[in-house]
C-alpha atoms as a PDB file:
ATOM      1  CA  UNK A   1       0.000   0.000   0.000  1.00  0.00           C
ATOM      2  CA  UNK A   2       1.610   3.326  -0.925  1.00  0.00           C
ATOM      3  CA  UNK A   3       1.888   5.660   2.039  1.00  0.00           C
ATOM      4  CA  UNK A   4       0.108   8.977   2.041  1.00  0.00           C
ATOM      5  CA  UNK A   5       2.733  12.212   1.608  1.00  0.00           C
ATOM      6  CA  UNK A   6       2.502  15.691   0.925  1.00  0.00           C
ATOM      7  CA  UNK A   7      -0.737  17.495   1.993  1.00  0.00           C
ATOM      8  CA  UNK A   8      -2.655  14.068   2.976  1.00  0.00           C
ATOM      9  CA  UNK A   9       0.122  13.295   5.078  1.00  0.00           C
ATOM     10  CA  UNK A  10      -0.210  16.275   6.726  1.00  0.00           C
ATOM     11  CA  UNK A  11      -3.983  15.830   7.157  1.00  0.00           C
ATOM     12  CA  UNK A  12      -3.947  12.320   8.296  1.00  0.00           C
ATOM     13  CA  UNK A  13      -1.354  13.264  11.670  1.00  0.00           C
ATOM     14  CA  UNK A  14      -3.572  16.362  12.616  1.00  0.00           C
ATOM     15  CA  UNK A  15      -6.267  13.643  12.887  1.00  0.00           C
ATOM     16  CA  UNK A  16      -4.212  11.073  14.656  1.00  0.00           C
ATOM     17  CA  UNK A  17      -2.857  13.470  16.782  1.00  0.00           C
ATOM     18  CA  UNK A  18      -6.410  15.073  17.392  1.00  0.00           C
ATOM     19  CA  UNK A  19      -8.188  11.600  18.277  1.00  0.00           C
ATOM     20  CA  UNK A  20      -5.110  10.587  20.905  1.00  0.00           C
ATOM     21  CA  UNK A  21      -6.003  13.938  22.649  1.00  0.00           C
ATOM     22  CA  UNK A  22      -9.748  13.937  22.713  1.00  0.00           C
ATOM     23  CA  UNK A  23     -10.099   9.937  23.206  1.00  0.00           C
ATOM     24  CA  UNK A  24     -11.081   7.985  26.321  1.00  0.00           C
ATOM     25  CA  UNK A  25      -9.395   5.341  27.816  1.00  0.00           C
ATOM     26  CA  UNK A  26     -11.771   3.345  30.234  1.00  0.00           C
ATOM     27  CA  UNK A  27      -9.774   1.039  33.250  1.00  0.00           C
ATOM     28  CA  UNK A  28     -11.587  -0.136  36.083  1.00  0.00           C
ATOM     29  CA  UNK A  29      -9.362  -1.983  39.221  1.00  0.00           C
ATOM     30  CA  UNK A  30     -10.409  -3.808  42.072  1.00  0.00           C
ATOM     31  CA  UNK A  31     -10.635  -2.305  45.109  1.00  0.00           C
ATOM     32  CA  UNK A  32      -7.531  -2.230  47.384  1.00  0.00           C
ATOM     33  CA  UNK A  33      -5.527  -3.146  44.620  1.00  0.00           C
ATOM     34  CA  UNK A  34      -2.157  -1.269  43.724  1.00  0.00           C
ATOM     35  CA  UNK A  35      -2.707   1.212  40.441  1.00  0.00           C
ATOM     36  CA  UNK A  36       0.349   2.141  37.960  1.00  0.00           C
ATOM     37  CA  UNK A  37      -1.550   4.610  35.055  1.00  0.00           C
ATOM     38  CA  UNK A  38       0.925   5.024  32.213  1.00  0.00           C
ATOM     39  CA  UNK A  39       0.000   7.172  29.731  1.00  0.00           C
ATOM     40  CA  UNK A  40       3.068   5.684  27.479  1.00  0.00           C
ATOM     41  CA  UNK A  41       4.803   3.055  27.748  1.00  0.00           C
ATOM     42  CA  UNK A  42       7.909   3.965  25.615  1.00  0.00           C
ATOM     43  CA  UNK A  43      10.845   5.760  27.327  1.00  0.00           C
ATOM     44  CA  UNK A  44      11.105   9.525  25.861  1.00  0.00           C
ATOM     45  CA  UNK A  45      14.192  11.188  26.104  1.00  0.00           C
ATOM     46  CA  UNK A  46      15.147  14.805  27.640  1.00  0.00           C
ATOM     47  CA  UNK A  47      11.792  14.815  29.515  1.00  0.00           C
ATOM     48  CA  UNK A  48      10.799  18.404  30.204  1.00  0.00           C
ATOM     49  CA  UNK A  49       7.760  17.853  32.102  1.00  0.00           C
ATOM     50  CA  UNK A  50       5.047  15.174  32.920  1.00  0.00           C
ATOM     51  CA  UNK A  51       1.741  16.630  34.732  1.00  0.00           C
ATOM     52  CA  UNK A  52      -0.985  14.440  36.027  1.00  0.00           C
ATOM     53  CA  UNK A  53      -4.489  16.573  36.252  1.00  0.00           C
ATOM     54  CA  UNK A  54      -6.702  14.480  38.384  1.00  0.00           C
ATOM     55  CA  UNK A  55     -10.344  14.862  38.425  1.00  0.00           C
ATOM     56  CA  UNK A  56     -11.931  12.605  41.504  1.00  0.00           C
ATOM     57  CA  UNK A  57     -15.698  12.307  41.644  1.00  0.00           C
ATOM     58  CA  UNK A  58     -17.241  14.730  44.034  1.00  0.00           C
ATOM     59  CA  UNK A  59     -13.524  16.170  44.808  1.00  0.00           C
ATOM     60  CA  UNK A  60     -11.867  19.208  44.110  1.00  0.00           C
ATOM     61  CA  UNK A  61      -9.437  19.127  41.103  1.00  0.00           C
ATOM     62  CA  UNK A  62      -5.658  18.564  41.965  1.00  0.00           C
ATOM     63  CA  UNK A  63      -2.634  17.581  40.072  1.00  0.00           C
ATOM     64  CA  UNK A  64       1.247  14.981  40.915  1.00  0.00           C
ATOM     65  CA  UNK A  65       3.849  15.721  38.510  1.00  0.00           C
ATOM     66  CA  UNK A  66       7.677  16.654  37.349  1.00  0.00           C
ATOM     67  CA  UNK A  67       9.025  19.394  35.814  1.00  0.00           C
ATOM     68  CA  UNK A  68      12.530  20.919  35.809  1.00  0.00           C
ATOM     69  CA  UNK A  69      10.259  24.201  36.366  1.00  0.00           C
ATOM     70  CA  UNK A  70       9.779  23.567  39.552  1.00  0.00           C
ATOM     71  CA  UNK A  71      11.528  24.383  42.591  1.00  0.00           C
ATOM     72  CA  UNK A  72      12.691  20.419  43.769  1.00  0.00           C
ATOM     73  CA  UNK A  73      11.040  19.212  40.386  1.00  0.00           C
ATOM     74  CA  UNK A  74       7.745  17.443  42.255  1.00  0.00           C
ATOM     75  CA  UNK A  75       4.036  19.132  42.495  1.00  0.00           C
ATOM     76  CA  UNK A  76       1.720  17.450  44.376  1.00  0.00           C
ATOM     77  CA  UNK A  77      -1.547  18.931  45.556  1.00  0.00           C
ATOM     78  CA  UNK A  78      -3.748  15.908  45.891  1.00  0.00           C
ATOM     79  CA  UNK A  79      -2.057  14.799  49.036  1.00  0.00           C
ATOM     80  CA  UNK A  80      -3.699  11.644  48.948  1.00  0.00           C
ATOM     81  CA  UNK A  81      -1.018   9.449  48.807  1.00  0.00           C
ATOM     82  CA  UNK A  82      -0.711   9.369  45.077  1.00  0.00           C
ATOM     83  CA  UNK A  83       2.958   9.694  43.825  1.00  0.00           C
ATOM     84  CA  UNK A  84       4.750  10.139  40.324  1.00  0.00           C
ATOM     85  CA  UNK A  85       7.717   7.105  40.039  1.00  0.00           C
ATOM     86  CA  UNK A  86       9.716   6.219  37.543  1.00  0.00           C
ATOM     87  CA  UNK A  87      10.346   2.962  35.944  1.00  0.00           C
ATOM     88  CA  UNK A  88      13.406   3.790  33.950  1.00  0.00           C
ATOM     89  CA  UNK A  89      15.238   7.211  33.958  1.00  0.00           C
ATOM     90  CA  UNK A  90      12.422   8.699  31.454  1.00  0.00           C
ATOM     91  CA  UNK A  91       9.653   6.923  31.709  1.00  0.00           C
ATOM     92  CA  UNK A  92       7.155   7.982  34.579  1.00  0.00           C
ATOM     93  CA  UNK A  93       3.858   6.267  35.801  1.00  0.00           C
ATOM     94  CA  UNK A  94       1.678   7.628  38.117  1.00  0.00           C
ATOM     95  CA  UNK A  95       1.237   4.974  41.918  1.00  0.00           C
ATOM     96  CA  UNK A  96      -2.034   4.696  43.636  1.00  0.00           C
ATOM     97  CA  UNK A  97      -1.550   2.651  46.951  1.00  0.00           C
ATOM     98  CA  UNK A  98      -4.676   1.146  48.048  1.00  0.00           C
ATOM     99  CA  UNK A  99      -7.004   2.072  45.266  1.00  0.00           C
ATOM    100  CA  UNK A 100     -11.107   2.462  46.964  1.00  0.00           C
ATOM    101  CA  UNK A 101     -14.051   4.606  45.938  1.00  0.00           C
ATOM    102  CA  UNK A 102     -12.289   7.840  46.578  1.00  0.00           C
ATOM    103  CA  UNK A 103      -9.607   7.293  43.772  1.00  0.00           C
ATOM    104  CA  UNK A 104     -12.634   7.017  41.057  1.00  0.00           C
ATOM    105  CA  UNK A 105     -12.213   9.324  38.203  1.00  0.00           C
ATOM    106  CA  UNK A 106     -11.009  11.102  35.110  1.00  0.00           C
ATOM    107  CA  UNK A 107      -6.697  11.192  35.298  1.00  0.00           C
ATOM    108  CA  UNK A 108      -5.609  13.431  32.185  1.00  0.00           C
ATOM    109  CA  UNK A 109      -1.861  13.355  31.594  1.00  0.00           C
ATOM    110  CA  UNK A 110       0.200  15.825  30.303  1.00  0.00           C
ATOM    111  CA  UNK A 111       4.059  15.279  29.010  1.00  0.00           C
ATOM    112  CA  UNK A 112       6.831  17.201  26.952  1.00  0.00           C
ATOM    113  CA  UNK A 113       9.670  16.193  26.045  1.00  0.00           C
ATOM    114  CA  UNK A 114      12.388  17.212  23.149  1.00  0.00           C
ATOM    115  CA  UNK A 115      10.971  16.617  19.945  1.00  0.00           C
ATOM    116  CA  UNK A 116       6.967  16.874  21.182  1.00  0.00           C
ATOM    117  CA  UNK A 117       3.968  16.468  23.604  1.00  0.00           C
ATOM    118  CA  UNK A 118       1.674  13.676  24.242  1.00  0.00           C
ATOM    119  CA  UNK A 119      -1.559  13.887  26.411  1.00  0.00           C
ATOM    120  CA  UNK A 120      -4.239  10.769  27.353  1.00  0.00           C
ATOM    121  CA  UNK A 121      -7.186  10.794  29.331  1.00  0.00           C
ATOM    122  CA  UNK A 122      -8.030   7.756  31.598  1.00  0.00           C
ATOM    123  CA  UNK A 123     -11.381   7.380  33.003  1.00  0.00           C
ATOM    124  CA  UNK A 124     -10.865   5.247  36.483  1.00  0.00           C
ATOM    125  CA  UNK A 125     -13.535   2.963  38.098  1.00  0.00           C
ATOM    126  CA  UNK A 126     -13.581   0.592  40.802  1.00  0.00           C
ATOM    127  CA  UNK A 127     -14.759  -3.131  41.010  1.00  0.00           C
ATOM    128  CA  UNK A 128     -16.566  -4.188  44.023  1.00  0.00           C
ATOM    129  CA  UNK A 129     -16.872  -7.630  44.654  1.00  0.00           C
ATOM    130  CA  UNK A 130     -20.877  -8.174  46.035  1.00  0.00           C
ATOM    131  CA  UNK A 131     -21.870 -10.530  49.110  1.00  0.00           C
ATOM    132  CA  UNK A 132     -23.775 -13.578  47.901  1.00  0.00           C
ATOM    133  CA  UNK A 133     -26.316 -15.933  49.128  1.00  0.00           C
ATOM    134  CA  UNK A 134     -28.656 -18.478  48.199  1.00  0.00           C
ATOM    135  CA  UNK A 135     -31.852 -20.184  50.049  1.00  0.00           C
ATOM    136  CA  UNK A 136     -34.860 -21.840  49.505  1.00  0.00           C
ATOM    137  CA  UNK A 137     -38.274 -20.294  50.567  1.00  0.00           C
ATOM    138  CA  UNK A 138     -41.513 -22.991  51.268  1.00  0.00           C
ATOM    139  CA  UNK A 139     -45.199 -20.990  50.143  1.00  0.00           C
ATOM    140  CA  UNK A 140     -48.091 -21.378  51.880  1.00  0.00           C
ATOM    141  CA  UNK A 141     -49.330 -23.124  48.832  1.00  0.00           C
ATOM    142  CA  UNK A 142     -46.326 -25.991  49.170  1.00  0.00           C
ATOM    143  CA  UNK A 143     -44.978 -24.565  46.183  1.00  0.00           C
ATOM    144  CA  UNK A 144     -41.139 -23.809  46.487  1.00  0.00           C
ATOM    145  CA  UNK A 145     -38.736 -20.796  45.432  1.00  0.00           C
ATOM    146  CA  UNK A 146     -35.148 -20.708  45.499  1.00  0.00           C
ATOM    147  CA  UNK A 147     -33.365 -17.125  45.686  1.00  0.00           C
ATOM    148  CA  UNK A 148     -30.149 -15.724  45.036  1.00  0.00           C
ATOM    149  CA  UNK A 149     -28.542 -12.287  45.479  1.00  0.00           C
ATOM    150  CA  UNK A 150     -25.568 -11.125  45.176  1.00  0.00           C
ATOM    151  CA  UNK A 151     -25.321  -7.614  46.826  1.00  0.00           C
ATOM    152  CA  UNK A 152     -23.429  -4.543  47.556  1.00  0.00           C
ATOM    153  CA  UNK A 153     -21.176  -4.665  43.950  1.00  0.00           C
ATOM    154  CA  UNK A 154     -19.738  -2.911  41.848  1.00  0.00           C
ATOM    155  CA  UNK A 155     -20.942  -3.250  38.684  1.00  0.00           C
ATOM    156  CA  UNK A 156     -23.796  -5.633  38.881  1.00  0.00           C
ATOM    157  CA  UNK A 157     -23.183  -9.193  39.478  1.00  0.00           C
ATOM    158  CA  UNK A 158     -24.319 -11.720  36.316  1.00  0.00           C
ATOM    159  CA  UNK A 159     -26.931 -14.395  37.992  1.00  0.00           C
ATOM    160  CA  UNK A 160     -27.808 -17.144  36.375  1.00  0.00           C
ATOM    161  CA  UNK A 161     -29.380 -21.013  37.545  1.00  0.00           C
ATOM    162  CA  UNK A 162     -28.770 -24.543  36.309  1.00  0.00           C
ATOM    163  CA  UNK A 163     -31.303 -26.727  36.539  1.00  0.00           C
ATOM    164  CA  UNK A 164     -32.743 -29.906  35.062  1.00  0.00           C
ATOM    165  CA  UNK A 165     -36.539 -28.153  34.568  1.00  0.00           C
ATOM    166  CA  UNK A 166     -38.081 -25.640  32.635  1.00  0.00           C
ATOM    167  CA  UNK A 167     -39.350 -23.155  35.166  1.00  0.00           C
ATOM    168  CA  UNK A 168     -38.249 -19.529  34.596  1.00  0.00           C
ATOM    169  CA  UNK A 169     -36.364 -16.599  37.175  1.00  0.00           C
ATOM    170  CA  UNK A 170     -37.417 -13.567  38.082  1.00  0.00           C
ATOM    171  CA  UNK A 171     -34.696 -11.259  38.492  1.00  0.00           C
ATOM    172  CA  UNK A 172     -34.403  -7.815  40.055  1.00  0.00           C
ATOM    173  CA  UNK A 173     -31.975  -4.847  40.554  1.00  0.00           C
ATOM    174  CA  UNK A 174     -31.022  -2.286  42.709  1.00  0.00           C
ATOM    175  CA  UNK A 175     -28.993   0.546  43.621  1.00  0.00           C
ATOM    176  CA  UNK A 176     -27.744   1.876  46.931  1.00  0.00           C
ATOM    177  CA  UNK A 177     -24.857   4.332  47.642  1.00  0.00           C
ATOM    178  CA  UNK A 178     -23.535   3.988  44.123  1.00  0.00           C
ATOM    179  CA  UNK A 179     -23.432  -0.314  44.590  1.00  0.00           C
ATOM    180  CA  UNK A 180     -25.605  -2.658  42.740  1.00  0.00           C
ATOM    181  CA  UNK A 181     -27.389  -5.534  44.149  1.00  0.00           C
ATOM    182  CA  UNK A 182     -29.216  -8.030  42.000  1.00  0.00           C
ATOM    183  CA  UNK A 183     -31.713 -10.976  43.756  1.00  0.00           C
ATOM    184  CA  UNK A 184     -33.237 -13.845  41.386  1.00  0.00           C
ATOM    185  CA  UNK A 185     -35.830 -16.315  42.122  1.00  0.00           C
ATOM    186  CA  UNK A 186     -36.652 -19.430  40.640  1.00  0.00           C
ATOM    187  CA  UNK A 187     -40.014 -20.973  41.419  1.00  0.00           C
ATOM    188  CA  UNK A 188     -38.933 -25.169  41.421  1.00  0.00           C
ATOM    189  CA  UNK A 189     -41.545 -27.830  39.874  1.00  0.00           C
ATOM    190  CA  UNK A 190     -44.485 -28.614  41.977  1.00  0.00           C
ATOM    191  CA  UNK A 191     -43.892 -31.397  44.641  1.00  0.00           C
ATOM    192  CA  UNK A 192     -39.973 -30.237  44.578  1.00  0.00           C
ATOM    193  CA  UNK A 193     -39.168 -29.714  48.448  1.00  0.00           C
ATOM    194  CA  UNK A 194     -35.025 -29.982  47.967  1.00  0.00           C
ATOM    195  CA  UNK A 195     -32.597 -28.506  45.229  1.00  0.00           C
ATOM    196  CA  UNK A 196     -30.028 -31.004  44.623  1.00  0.00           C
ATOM    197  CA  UNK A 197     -30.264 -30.460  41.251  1.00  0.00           C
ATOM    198  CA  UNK A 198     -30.592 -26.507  41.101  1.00  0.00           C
ATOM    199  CA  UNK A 199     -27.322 -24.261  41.294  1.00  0.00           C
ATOM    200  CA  UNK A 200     -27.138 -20.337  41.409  1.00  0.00           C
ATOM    201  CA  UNK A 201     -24.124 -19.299  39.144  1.00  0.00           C
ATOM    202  CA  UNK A 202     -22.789 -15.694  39.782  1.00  0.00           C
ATOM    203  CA  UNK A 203     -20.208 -14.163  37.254  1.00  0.00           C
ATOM    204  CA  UNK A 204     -18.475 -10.652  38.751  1.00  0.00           C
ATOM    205  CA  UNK A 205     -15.048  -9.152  36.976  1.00  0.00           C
ATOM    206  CA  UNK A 206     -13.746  -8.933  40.265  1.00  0.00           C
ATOM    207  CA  UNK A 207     -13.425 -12.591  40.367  1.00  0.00           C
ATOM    208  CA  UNK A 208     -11.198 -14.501  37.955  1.00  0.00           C
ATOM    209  CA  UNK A 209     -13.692 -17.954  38.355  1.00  0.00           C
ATOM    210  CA  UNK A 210     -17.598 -17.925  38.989  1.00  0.00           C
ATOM    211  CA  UNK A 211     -19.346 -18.576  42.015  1.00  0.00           C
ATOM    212  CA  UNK A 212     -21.849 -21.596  42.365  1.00  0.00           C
ATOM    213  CA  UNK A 213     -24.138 -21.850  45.274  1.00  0.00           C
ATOM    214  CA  UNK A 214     -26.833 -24.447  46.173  1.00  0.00           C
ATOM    215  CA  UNK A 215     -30.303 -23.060  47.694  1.00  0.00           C
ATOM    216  CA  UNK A 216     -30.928 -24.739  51.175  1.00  0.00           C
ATOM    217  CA  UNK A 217     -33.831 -23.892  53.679  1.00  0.00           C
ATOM    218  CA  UNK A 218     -33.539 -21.667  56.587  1.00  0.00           C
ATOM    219  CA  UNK A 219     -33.262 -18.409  55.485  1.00  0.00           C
ATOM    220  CA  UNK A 220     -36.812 -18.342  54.457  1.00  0.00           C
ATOM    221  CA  UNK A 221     -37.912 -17.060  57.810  1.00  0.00           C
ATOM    222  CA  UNK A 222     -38.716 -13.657  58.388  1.00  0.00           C
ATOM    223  CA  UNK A 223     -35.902 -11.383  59.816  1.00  0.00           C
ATOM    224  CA  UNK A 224     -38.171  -8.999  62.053  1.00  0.00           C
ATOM    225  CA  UNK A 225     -39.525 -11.913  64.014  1.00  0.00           C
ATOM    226  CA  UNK A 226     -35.813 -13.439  64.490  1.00  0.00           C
ATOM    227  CA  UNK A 227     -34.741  -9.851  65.461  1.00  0.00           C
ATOM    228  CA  UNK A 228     -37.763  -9.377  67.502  1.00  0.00           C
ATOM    229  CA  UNK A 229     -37.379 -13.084  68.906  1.00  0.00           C
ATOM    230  CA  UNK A 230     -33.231 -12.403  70.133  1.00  0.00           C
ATOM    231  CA  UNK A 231     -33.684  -9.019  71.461  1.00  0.00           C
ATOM    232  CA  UNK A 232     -36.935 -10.554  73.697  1.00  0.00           C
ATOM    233  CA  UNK A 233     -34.843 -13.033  74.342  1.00  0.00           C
ATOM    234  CA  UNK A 234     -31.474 -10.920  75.766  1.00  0.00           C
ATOM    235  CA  UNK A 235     -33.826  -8.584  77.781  1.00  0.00           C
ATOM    236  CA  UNK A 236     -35.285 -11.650  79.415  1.00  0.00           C
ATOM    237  CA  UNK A 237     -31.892 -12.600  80.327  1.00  0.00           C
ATOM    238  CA  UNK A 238     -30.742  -8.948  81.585  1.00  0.00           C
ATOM    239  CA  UNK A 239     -33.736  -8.829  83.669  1.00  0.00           C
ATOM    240  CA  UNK A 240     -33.254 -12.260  85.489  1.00  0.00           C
ATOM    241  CA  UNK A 241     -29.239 -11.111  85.944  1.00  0.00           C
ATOM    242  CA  UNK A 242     -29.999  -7.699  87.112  1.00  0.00           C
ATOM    243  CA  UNK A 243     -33.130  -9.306  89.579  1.00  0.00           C
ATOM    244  CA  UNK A 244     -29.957 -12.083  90.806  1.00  0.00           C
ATOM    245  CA  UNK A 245     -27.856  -8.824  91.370  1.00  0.00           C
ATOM    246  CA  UNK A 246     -29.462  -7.117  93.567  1.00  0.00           C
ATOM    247  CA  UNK A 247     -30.396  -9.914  95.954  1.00  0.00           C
ATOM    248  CA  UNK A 248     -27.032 -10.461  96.138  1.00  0.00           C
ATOM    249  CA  UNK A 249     -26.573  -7.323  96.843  1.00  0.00           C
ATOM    250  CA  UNK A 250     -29.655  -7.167 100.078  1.00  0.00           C
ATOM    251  CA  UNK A 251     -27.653 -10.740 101.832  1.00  0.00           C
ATOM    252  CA  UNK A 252     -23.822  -9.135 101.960  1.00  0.00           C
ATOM    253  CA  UNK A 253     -26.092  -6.388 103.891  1.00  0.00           C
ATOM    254  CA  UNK A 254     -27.342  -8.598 106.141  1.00  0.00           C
ATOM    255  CA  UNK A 255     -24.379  -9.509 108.838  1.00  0.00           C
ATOM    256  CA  UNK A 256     -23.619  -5.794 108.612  1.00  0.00           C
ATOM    257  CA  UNK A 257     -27.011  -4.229 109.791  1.00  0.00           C
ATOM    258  CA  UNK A 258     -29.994  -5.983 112.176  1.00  0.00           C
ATOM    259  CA  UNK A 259     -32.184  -7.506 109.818  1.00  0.00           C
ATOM    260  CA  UNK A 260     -34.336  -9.033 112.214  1.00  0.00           C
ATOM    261  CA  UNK A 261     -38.048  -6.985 112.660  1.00  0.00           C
ATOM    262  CA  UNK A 262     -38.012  -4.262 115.437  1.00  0.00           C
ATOM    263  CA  UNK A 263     -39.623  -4.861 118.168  1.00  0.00           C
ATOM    264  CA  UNK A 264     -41.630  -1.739 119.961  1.00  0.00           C
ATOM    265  CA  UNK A 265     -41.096  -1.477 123.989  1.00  0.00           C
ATOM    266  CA  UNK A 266     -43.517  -2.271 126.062  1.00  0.00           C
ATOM    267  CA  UNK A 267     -45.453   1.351 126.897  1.00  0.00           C
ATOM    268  CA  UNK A 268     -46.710   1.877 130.682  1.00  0.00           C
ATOM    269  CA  UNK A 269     -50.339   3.020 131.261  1.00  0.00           C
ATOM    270  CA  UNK A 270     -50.045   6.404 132.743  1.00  0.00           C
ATOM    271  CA  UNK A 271     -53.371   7.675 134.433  1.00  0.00           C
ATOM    272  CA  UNK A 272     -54.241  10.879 133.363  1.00  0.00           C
ATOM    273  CA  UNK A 273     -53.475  13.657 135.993  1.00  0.00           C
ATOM    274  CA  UNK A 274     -56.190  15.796 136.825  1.00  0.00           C
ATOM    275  CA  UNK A 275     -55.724  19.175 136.883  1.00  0.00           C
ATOM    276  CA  UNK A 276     -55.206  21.014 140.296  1.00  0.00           C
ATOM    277  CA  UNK A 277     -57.923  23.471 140.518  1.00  0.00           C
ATOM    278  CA  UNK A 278     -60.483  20.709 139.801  1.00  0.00           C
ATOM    279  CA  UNK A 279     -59.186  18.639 142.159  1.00  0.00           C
ATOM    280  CA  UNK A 280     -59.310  21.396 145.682  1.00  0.00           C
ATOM    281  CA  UNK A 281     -63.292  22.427 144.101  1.00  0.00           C
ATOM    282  CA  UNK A 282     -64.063  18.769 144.461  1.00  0.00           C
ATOM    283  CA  UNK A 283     -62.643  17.904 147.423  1.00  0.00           C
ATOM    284  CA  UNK A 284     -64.443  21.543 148.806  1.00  0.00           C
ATOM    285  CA  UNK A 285     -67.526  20.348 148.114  1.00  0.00           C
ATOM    286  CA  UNK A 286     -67.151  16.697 149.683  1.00  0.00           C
ATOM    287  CA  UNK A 287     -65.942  18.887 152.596  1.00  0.00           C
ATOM    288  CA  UNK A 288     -69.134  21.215 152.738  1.00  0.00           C
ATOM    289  CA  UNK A 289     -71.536  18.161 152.198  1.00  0.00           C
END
């Protein structure tokens, strides 16, 4: 194929050059995972500068870089532990220890060297692994469901069942706090009480092998009357402690203080004096009878 030249030529690296500026590159990592973003991986000589401008989700914008411009040649006003290091002398990828939620973003790079620029934008997201479970629930009409959810991830989890019959899922999704949780539910054959033969299968990119499960009963009870049920249950139990406390607490008492019932003295009948001027008029008049 004959190569383009003169004013083609010239046409075809302004859109080259144009589409490696303005393009996206999407990366997602798991979380707590170490991150090295390179936005080349050849080594460019006489480096004169290499800025990183990071734009976090709900953050203010900061930048980490190099440049012979600057007094002790590092910037960093992110402070969050993200560094600029160098694999060889002149080639520079920026470090994020421990990568989690707050790390999530849009990293644009900026680098001269002799000769040229280069710029790349990376758009950053983060890979949740969700919690899963998987149970079987009995009806009231003896029919029988089996669930499974996978919750809390990041993105949605991929549920799917094996199972010898036809009977179809239900599936449903959610989103909470910027995680996804996804619950399916397979309603088994009529008369099936057990799932030997029925397996949840849950695909996630944070894992490198899916995750099988096999519904079993007991999770089909309702959590409000467990919670209600252990919480009755521990204040029974404080109340008998605390009732054991404090008549513990009325015999130490005991050898220290009288317990026995008080018993009132004896009180003498006294006859009721009679005044003294009552007493001379009534022996005056026994006198003048």
């Amino acid at each position: 194929m004959r190569k383009p030249t003169g004013f083609f030529a010239v046409i075809l690296s302004l859109l080259c050059r144009a589409w490696t500026q303005d393009s996206v590159i999407y990366l997602s990592f798991n979380a707590g995972s170490e991150v090295k973003l390179n936005c080349s991986s050849a080594s460019w000589r006489k480096l004169m500068y290499i800025i990183w401008n990071v734009d976090l989700v709900g953050q203010k914008q900061c930048k980490v870089g190099s440049s012979s411009q600057i007094a002790g040649g590092g910037l960093d006003t992110c402070g969050d532990g993200k560094s600029l290091r160098n694999a060889s002398e002149a080639c520079y990828y920026l470090h994020i220890p421990d990568f989690s939620e707050r790390d999530v973003g849009l990293y644009k790079c900026e680098m001269a060297f002799v000769g040229g620029t280069r710029t790349c934008n990376i758009s950053v997201s983060i890979t949740v692994p969700p919690r899963i479970s998987s149970w079987l629930e009995s009806r009231d009409d003896n029919s029988t469901v089996a669930v499974c959810k996978a919750e809390g991830g990041k993105p949605a989890a991929n549920v799917t069942w094996r199972h010898a019959g036809n009977s179809s899922s239900v599936e449903t999704q959610w989103r909470s706090g910027g995680l996804f949780s996804v619950e399916s539910r397979l309603k088994l054959p009529e008369g099936t009480k057990n799932a030997e033969n029925v397996t949840c299968v849950i695909k996630h990119p944070f894992w490198r092998a899916e995750r099988m499960l096999v519904p079993k009963h007991g999770k089909g009870f309702p959590y409000t009357t467990v919670f209600i049920l252990i919480v009755f249950a521990v204040l029974m139990v404080l109340a008998a402690l605390f009732f054991i406390y404090q008549k513990q607490i009325m015999l130490r008492r005991c050898p220290l203080a009288d317990c026995s019932p008080t018993v009132s003295e004896p009180t003498e009948d006294v006859e009721e004096v009679e005044p003294y001027a009552s007493y001379v008029q009534r022996v005056n008049s026994i006198y003048n009878s």
